[in-house]
Protein backbone atom coordinates (compact mmCIF):
# COMPACT_ATOMS: atom_id res chain seq x y z
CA UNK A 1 -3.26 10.07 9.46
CA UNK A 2 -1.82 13.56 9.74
CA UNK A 3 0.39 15.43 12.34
CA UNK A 4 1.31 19.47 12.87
CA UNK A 5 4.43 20.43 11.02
CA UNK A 6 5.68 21.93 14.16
CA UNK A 7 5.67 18.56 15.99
CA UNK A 8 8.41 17.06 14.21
CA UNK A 9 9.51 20.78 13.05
CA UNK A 10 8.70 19.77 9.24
CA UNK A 11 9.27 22.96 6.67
CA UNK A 12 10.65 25.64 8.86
CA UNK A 13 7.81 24.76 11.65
CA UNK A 14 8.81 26.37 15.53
CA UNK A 15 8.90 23.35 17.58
CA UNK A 16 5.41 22.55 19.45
CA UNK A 17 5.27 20.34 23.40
CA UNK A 18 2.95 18.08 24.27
CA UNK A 19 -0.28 20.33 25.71
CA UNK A 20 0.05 22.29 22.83
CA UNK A 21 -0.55 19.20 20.43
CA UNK A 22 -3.31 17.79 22.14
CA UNK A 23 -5.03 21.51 22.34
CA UNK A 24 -4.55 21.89 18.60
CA UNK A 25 -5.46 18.43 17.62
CA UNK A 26 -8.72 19.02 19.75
CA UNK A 27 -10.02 22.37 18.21
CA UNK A 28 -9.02 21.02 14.62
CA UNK A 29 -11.60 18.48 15.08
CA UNK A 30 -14.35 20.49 16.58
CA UNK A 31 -13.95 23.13 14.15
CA UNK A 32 -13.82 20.28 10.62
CA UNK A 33 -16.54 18.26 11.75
CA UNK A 34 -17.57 17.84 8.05
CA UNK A 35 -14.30 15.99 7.74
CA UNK A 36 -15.13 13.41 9.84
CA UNK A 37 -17.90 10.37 9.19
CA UNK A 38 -18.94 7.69 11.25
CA UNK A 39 -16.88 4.56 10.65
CA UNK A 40 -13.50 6.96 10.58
CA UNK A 41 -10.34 6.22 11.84
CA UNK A 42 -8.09 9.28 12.63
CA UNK A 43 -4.53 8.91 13.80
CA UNK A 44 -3.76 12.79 15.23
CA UNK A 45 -0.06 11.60 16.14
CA UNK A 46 1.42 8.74 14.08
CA UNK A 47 4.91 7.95 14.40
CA UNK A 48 4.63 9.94 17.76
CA UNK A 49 8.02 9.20 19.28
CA UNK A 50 10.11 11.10 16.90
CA UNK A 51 8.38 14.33 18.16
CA UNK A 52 8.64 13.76 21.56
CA UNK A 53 12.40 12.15 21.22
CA UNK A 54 10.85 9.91 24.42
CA UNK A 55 14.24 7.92 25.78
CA UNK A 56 13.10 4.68 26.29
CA UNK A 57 15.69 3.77 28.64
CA UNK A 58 14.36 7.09 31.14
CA UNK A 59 11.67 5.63 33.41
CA UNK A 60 10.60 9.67 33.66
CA UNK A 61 10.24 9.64 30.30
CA UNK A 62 8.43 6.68 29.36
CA UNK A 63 6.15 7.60 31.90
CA UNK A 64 5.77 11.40 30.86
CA UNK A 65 4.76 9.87 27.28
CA UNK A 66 2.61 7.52 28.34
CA UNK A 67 0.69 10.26 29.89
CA UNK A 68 0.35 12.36 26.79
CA UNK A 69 -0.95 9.46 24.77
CA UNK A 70 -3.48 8.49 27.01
CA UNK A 71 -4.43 12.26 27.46
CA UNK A 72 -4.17 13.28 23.97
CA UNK A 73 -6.79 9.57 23.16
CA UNK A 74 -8.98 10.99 26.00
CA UNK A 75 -9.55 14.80 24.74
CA UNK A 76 -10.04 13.60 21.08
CA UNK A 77 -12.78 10.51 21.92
CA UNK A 78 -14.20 13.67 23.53
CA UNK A 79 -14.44 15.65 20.90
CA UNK A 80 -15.47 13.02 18.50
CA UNK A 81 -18.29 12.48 21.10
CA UNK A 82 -18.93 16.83 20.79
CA UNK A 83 -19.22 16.68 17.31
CA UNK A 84 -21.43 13.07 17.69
CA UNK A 85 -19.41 11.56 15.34
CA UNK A 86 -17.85 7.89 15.84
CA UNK A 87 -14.57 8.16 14.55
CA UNK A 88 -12.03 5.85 16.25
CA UNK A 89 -8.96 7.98 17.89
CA UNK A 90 -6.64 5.54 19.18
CA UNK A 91 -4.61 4.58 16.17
CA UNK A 92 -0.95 5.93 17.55
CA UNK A 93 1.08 4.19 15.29
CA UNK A 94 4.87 3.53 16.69
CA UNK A 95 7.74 1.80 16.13
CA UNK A 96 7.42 -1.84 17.52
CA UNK A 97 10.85 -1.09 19.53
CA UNK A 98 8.60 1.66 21.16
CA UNK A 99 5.64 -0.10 21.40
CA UNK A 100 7.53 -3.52 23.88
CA UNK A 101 8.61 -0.39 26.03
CA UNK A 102 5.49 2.18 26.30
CA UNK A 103 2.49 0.18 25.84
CA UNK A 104 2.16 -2.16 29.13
CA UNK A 105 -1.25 -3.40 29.86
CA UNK A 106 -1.99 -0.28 31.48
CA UNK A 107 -1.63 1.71 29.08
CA UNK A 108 -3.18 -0.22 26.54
CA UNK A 109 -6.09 -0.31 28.21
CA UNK A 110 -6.28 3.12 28.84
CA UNK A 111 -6.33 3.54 24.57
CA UNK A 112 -9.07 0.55 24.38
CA UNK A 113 -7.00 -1.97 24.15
CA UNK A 114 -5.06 -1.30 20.70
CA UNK A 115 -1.37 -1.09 19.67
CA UNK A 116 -0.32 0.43 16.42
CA UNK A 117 3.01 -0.88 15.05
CA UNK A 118 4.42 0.74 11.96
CA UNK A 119 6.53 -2.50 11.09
CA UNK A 120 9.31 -3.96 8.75
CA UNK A 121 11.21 -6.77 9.47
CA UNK A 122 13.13 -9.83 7.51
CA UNK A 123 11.14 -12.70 7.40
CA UNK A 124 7.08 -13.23 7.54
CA UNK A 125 7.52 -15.43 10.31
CA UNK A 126 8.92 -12.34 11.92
CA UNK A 127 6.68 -10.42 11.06
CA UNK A 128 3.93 -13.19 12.95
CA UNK A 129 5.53 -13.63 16.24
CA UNK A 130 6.03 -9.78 16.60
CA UNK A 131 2.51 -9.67 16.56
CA UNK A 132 1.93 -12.33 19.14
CA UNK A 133 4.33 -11.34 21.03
CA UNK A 134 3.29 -7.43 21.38
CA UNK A 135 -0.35 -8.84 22.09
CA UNK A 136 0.36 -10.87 24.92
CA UNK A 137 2.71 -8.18 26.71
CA UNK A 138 0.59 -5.40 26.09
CA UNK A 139 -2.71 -7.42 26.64
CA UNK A 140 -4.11 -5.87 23.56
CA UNK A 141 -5.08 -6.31 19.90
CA UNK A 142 -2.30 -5.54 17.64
CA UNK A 143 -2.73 -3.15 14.26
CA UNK A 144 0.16 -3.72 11.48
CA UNK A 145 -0.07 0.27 10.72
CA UNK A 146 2.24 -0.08 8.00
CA UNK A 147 4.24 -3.52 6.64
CA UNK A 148 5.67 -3.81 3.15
CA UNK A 149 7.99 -5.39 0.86
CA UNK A 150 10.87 -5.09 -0.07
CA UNK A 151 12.86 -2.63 2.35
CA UNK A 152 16.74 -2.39 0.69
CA UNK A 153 18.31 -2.37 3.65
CA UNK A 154 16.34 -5.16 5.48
CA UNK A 155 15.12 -7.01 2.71
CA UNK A 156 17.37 -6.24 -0.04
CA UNK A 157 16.40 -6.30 -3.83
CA UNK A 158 13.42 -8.75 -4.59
CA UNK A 159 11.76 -9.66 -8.23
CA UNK A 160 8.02 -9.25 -8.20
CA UNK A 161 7.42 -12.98 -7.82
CA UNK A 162 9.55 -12.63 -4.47
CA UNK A 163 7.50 -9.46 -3.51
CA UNK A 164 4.05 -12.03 -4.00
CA UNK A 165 6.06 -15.26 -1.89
CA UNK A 166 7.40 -13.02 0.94
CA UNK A 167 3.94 -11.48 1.14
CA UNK A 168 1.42 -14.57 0.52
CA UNK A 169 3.66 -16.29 3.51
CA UNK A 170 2.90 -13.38 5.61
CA UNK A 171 -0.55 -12.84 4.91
CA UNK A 172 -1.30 -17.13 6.04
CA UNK A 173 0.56 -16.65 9.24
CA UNK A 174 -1.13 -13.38 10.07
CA UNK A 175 -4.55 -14.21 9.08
CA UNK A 176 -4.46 -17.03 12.05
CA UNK A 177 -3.39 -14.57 14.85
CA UNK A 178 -6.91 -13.45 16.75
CA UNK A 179 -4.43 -11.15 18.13
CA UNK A 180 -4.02 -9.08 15.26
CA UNK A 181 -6.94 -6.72 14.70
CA UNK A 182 -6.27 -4.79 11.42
CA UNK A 183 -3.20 -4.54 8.46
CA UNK A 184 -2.48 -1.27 6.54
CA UNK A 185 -0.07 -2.22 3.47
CA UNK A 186 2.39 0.87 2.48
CA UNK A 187 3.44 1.85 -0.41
CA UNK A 188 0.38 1.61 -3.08
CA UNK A 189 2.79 3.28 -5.68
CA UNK A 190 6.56 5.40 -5.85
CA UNK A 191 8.51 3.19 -3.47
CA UNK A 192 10.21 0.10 -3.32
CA UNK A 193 7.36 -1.56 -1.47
CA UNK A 194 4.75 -0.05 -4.38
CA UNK A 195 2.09 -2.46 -5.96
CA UNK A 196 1.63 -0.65 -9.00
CA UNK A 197 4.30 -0.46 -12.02
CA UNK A 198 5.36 3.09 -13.11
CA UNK A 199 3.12 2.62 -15.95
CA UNK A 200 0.38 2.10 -13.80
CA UNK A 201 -0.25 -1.61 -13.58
CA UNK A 202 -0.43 -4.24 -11.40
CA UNK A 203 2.42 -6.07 -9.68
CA UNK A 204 1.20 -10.08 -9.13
CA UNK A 205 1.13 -8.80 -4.99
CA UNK A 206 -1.53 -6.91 -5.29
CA UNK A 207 -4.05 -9.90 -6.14
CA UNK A 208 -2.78 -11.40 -3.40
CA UNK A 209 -3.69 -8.29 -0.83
CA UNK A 210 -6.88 -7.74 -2.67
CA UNK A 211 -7.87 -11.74 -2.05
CA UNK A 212 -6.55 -11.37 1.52
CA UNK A 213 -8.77 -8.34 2.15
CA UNK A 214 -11.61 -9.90 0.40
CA UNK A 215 -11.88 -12.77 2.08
CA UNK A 216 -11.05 -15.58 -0.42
């Protein structure tokens, strides 16, 4: 999950457009095959909105984007495919405001069915019916490409045994949505969301993610 500083103009960057991303993107991963095994997932644009300011209320717009995702998914299965390695390409993770707008069934079909949603909100039972909701507009399966807890300004301050409720709550509702295909928890450490201590152990959460993601 990387992205060209010049997308979002990161560290002094000149600005880069849309063919220009996709070009770069595509030689990067002709040219590093030994980066890439089978089994990968590579996100080449996460977060891609903010780079390509898209106004969501600008039918022109939303269309113009939905072109570059689909084209940008299309030249990097491609390369994947030159290199023969089977890395999955269409992780473009987005806000979930951005996701009820661009991703129609169309589109979402034209990037295999999956929506990425980078996604903090209140309440787990939020959290649950934003899934199911995004699903059954888009037509898709539904990745949580980021969720944590606690955001201060949505969530406000939480002890660690409110960090383990909020998230154990979440976890049982998610786990019963077929909808939902995959979760990625943010931060592991040095943020308010982190699972580890600053002395480098455990916060009670993390047992629960680890029994989640195991299985029990």
């Amino acid at each position: 999950r990387g992205n060209w500083s010049g997308w979002e103009e990161w560290f002094g960057y000149e600005v880069i457009d849309e063919a220009t991303h996709t070009e770069k993107t595509k030689q990067f991963i002709l040219h590093n095959s030994g980066l890439f095994e089978d089994g990968d997932i590579f996100s080449s644009c996460p977060e891609c909105e903010n780079g390509a300011n898209v106004e969501l209320g600008n039918v022109y717009s939303i269309t113009e984007y939905r072109k570059f995702l689909i084209n940008e998914y299309r030249t990097t299965k491609a390369a994947f495919v030159t290199i023969d390695k089977k890395v999955a390409s269409n992780y473009f993770s987005m806000n979930a405001d951005v996701a009820r707008t661009i991703m129609d069934p169309q589109t979402t079909r034209e990037l295999d069915g999956l929506v990425v949603i980078d996604h903090y909100v209140k309440t787990p039972q939020q959290l649950a019916q934003d899934v199911v909701d995004i699903a059954q507009y888009s037509g898709g399966k539904v990745v949580l490409g980021e969720i944590g807890v606690p955001i201060p300004d949505i969530h406000g301050t939480m002890t660690e045994d409110e960090q383990l409720k909020w998230l154990t709550d979440a976890l049982i509702l998610l786990a019963s949505i077929n909808e939902l295909e995959g979760m990625n928890y943010w931060v592991n450490t040095g943020g308010s969301t982190a699972l580890w201590r600053t002395d480098g152990s455990a916060k009670p959460a993390l047992n629960i993610l680890t029994n989640f993601y195991g299985g029990k």
